[in-house]
Each structure stands twice: as C-alpha cells, then as structure tokens.
C-alpha atoms as a PDB file:
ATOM      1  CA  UNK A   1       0.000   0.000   0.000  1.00  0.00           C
ATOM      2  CA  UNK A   2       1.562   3.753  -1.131  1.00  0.00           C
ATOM      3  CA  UNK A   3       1.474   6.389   1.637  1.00  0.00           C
ATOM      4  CA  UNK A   4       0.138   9.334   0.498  1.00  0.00           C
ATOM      5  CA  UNK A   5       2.537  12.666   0.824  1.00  0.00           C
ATOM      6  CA  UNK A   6       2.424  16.412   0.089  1.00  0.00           C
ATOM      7  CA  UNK A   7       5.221  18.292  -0.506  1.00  0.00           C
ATOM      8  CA  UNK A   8       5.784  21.960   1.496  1.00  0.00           C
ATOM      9  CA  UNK A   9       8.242  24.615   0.165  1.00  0.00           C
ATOM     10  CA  UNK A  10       9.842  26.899   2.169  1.00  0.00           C
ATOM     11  CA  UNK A  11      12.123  29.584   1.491  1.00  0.00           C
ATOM     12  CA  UNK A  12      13.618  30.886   5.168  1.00  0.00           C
ATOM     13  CA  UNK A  13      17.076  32.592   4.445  1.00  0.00           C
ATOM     14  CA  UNK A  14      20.178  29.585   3.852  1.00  0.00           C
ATOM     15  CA  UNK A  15      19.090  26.459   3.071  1.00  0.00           C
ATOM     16  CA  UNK A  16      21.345  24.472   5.548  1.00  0.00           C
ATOM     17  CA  UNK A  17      19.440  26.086   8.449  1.00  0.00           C
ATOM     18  CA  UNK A  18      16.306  25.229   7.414  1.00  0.00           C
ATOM     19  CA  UNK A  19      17.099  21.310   6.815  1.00  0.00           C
ATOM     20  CA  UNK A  20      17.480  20.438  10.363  1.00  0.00           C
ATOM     21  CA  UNK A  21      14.108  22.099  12.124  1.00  0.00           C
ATOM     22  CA  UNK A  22      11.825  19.999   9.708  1.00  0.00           C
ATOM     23  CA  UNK A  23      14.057  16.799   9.126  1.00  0.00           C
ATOM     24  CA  UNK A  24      13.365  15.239  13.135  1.00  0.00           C
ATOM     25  CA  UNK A  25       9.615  15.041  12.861  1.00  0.00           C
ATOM     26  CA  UNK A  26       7.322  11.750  12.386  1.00  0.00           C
ATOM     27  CA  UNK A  27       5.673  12.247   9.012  1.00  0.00           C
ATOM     28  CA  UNK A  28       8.513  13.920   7.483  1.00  0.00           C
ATOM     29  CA  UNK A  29       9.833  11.400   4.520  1.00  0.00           C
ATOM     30  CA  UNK A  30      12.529  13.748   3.316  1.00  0.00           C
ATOM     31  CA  UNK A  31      13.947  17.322   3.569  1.00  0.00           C
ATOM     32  CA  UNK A  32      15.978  18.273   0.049  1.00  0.00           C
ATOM     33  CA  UNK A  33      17.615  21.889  -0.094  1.00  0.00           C
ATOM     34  CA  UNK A  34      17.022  23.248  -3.577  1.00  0.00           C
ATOM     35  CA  UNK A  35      16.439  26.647  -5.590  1.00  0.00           C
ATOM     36  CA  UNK A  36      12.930  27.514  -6.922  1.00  0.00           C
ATOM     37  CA  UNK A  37      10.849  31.003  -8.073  1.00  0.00           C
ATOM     38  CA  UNK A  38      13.656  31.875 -10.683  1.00  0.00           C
ATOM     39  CA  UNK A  39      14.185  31.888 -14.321  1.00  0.00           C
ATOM     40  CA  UNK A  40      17.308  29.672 -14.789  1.00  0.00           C
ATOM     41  CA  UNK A  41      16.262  26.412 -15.701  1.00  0.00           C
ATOM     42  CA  UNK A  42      18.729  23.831 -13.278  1.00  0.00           C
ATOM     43  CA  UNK A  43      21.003  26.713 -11.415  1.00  0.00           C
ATOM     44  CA  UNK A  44      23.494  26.128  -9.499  1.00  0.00           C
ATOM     45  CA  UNK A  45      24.725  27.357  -6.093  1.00  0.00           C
ATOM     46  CA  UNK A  46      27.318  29.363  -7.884  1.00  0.00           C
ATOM     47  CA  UNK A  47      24.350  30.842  -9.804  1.00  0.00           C
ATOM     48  CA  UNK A  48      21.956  31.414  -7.342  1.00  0.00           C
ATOM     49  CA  UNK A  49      24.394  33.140  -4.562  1.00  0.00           C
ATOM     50  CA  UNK A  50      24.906  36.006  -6.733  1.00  0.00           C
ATOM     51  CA  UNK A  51      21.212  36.559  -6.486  1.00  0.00           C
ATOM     52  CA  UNK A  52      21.070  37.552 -10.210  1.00  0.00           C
ATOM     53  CA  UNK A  53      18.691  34.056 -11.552  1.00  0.00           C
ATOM     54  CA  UNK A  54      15.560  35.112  -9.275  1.00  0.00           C
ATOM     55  CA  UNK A  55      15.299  31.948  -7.415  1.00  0.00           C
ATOM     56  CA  UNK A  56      15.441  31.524  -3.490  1.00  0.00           C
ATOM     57  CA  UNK A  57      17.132  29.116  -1.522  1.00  0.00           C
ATOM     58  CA  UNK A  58      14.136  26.760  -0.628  1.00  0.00           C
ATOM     59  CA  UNK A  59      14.083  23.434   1.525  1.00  0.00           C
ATOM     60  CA  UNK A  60      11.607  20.834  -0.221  1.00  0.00           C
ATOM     61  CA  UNK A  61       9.432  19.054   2.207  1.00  0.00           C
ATOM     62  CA  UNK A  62       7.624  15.606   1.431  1.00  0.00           C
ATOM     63  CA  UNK A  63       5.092  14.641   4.596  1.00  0.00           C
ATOM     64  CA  UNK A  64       2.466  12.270   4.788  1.00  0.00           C
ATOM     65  CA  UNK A  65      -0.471  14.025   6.095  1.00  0.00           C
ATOM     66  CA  UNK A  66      -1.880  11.758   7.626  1.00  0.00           C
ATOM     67  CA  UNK A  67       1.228  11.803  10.341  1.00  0.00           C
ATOM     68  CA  UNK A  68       1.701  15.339  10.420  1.00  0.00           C
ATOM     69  CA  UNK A  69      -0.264  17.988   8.589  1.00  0.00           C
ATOM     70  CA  UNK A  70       0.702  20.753   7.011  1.00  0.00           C
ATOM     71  CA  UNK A  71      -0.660  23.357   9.607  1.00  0.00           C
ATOM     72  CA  UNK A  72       1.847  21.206  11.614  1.00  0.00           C
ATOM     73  CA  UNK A  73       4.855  21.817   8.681  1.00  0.00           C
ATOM     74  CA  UNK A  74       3.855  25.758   9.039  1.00  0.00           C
ATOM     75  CA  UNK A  75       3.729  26.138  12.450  1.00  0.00           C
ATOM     76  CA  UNK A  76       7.911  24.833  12.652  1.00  0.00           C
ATOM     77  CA  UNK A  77       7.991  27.029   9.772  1.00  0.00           C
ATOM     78  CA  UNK A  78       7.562  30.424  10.971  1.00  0.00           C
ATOM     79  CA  UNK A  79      10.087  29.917  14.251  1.00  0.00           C
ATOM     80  CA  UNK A  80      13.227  29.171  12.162  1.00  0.00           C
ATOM     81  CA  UNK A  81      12.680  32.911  10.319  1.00  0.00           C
ATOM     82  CA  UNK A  82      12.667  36.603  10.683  1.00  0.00           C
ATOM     83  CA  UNK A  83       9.369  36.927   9.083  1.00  0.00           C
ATOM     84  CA  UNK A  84       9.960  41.269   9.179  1.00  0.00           C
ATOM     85  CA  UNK A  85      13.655  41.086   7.132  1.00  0.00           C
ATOM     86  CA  UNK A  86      12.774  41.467   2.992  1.00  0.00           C
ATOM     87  CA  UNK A  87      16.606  41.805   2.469  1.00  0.00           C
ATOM     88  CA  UNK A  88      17.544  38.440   3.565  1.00  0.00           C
ATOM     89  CA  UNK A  89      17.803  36.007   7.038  1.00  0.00           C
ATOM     90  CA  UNK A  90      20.236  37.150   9.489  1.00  0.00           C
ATOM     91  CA  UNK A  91      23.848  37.320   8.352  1.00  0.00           C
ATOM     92  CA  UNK A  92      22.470  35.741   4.858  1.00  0.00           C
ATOM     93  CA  UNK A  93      22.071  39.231   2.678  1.00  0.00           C
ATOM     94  CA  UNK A  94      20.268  39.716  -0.759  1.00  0.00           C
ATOM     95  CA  UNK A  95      17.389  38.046  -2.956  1.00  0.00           C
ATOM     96  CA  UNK A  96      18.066  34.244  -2.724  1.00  0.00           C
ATOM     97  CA  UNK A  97      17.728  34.790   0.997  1.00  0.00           C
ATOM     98  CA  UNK A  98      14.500  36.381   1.418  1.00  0.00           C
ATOM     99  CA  UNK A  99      11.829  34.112   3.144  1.00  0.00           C
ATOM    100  CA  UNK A 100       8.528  32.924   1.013  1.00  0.00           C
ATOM    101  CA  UNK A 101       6.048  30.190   1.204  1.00  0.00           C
ATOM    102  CA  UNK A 102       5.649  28.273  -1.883  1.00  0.00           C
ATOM    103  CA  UNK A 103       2.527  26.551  -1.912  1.00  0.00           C
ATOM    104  CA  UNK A 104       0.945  23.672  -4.099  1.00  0.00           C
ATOM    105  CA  UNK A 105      -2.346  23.720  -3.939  1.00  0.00           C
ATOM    106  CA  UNK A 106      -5.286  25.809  -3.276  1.00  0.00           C
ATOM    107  CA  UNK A 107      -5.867  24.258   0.501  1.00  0.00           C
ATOM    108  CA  UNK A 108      -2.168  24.995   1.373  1.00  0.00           C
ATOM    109  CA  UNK A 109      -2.614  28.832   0.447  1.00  0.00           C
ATOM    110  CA  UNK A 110      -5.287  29.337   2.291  1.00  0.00           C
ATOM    111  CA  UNK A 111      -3.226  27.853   5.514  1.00  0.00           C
ATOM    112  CA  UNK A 112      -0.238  29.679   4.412  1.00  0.00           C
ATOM    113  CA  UNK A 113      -2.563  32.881   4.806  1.00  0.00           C
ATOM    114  CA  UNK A 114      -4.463  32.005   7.851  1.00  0.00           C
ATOM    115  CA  UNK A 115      -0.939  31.005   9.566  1.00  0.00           C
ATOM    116  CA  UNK A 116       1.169  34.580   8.413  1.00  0.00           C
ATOM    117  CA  UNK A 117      -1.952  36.457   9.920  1.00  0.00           C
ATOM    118  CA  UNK A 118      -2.061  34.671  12.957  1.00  0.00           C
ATOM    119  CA  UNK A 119       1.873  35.464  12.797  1.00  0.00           C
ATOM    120  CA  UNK A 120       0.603  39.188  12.277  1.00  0.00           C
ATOM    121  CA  UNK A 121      -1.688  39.611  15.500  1.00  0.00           C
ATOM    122  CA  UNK A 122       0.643  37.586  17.436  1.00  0.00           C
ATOM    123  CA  UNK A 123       2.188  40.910  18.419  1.00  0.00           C
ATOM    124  CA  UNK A 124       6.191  39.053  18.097  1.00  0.00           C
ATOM    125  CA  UNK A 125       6.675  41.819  15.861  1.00  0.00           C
ATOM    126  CA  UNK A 126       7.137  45.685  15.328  1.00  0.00           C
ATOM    127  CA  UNK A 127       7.399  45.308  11.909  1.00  0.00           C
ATOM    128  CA  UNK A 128       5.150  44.109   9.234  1.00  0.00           C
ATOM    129  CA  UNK A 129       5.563  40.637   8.261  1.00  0.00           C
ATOM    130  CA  UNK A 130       7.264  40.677   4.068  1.00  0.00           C
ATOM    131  CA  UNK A 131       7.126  36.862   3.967  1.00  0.00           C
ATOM    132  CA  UNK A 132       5.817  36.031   0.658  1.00  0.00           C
ATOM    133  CA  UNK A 133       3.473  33.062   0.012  1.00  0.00           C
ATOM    134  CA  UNK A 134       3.662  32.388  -3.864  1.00  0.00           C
ATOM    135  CA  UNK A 135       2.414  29.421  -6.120  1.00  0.00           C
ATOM    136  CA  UNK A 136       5.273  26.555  -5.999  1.00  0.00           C
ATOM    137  CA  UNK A 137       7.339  27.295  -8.893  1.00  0.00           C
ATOM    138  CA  UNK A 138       9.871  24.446 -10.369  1.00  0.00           C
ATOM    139  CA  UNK A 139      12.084  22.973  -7.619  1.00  0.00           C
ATOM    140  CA  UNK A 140      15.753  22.105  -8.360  1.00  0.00           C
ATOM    141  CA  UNK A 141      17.626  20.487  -6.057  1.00  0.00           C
ATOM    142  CA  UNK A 142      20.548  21.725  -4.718  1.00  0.00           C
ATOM    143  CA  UNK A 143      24.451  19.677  -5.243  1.00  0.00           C
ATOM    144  CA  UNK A 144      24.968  16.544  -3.212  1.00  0.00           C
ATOM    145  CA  UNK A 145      27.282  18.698  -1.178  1.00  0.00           C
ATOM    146  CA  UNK A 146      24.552  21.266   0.471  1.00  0.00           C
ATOM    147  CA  UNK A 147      22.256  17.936   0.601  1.00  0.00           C
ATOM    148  CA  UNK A 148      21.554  17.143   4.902  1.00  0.00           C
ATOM    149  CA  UNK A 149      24.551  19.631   5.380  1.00  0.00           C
ATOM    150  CA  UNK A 150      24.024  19.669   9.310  1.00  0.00           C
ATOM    151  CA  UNK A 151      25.010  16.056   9.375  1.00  0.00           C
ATOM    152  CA  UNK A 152      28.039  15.993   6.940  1.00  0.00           C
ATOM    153  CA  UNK A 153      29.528  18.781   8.511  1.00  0.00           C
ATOM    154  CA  UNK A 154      28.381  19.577  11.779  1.00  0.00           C
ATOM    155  CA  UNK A 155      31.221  21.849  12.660  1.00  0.00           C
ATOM    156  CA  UNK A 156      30.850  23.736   9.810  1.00  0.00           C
ATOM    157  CA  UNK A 157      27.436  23.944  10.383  1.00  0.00           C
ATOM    158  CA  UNK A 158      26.943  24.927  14.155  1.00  0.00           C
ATOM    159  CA  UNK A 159      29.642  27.875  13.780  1.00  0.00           C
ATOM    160  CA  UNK A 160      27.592  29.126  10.429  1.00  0.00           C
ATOM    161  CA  UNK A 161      24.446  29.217  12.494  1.00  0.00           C
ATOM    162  CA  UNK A 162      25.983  30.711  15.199  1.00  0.00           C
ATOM    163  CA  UNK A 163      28.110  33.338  13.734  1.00  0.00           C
ATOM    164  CA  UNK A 164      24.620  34.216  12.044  1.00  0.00           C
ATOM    165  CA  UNK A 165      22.574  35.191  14.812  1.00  0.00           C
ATOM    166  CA  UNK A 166      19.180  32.894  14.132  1.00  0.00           C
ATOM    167  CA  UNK A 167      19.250  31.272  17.523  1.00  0.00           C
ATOM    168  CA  UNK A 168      19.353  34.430  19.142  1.00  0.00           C
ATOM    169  CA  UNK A 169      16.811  35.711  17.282  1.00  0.00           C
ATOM    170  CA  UNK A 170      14.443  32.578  17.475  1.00  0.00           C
ATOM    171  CA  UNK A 171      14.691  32.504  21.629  1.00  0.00           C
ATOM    172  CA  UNK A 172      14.175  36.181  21.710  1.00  0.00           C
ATOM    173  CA  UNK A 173      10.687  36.206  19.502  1.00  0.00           C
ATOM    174  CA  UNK A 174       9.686  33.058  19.871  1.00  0.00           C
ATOM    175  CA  UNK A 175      10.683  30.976  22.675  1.00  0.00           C
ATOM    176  CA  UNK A 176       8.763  31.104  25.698  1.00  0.00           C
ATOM    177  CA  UNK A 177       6.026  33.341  23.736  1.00  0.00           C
END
C-alpha cells in the first residue's frame, strides 16, 4: 500500500538552516535543499548566490499528512525565520535569501494565509511581516554537497548558524512566547 505525501516549500534565508528544524519530525519522509521562483532552468549554487537568476534558496518538504499535517509543517515554519527582514535572514544578505512560502495547492494557500496572519496579531513583531506566500514554482535540487549539510559537517554547520545570529533571534521572539 503507497502512503500518500504532500510536498511543502519553504524559502527561510540559507538552506542548511532550514534542513534540520523539519528533518526530526514523524511524518517527514525527506527534507531536500534546492532553488525555486527563478528563471534559470537547473542553477546552481554558484548561480543562485549572486542573487542575479531570481530563485530563493528553498528546503523541499515531502510529509504524509496523515502523520503530520501541514498546519503542523507551518507552524515549525515560521520559528526558524525573521518573518519582518525582505533583504535576507540574518547574516544571509540579498534576494536568494528572502523568506517565502511556496505553496501547491489551493488548501495549502489558504493555511499559508491564515498562519502569516495569525503570525501578524501575534504581536512578536514591530514590523510588518514581508514573507511572501507564492504558487510553488519548479524545484531544483541543490548539489549533493549542500544535501543534509548539518550532518556531513556539523562543525561547519553549528559555527555558520551561530556566527549568524538565528538562535538568538528565534529565543528572543519566539521561545517562551
């Protein structure tokens, strides 16, 4: 018997962040870092960094709903981000960094929305919340080398995310909240 699955896209500043926060939950089958909203056809890192092809550095998320929903994939969404920041995610600066929610159908749009306004009364925030929630666009996954990069290089990893100030930021808007 096939599971059924969904797929979530989320774009929440650099892409090895964003692997982690969604990859140790029941229901999660995979978490694949990956470029989409552009208008390269298969970019590549070296591509999208220089923030000229239009895409964003997106994790791809397939789930089976039936474990965890997608309300469920939002709600770890919006934690990992600065939803105010349209220039990029913490020390992550320019247009492949900017935080959207790509969504696939017309049920996860309506979540997306319901989920960024309950963001926007939640009264986190100063600021008005820029994150973008746009029709999925074509997904290309990202080299074997930024692939589950948290667990190949975990040194590399902890001192990016620390040197970048997103754990600060995440305990100070939304731990304890």
């Amino acid at each position: 018997m096939n599971k059924r699955t969904e797929k979530a896209t989320f774009a929440g500043g650099c892409f090895w962040c964003m692997v982690k926060p969604f990859d140790q939950w029941d229901g999660v089958i995979s978490v694949t870092s990956g470029y989409s909203g552009g208008h390269v056809k298969n970019p590549t890192y070296e591509q999208v960094k220089t923030g000229t092809t239009g895409h964003y550095e997106v994790v791809q998320i397939v789930f089976d709903p039936d474990v965890i929903t997608y309300k469920q994939i939002l709600d770890i969404y919006w934690p990992q981000i600065d939803p105010t920041d349209d220039g990029g995610q913490f020390h992550d600066r320019g247009s492949q960094y900017r935080t959207a929610i790509f969504y696939h159908t017309e049920a996860q749009k309506q979540l997306a929305e319901a989920s960024k306004e309950e963001v926007e009364k939640s009264g986190r925030f100063s600021k008005p919340i820029v994150t973008k929630i746009l029709p999925a666009k074509p997904f290309y996954p990202a080299e074997e080398n930024h692939q589950q990069f948290y667990k190949k290089n975990p040194k590399v990893y902890h001192e990016d995310r620390m040197k970048s100030g997103r754990d600060e930021f995440i305990r100070s808007h939304w731990e304890g909240k």
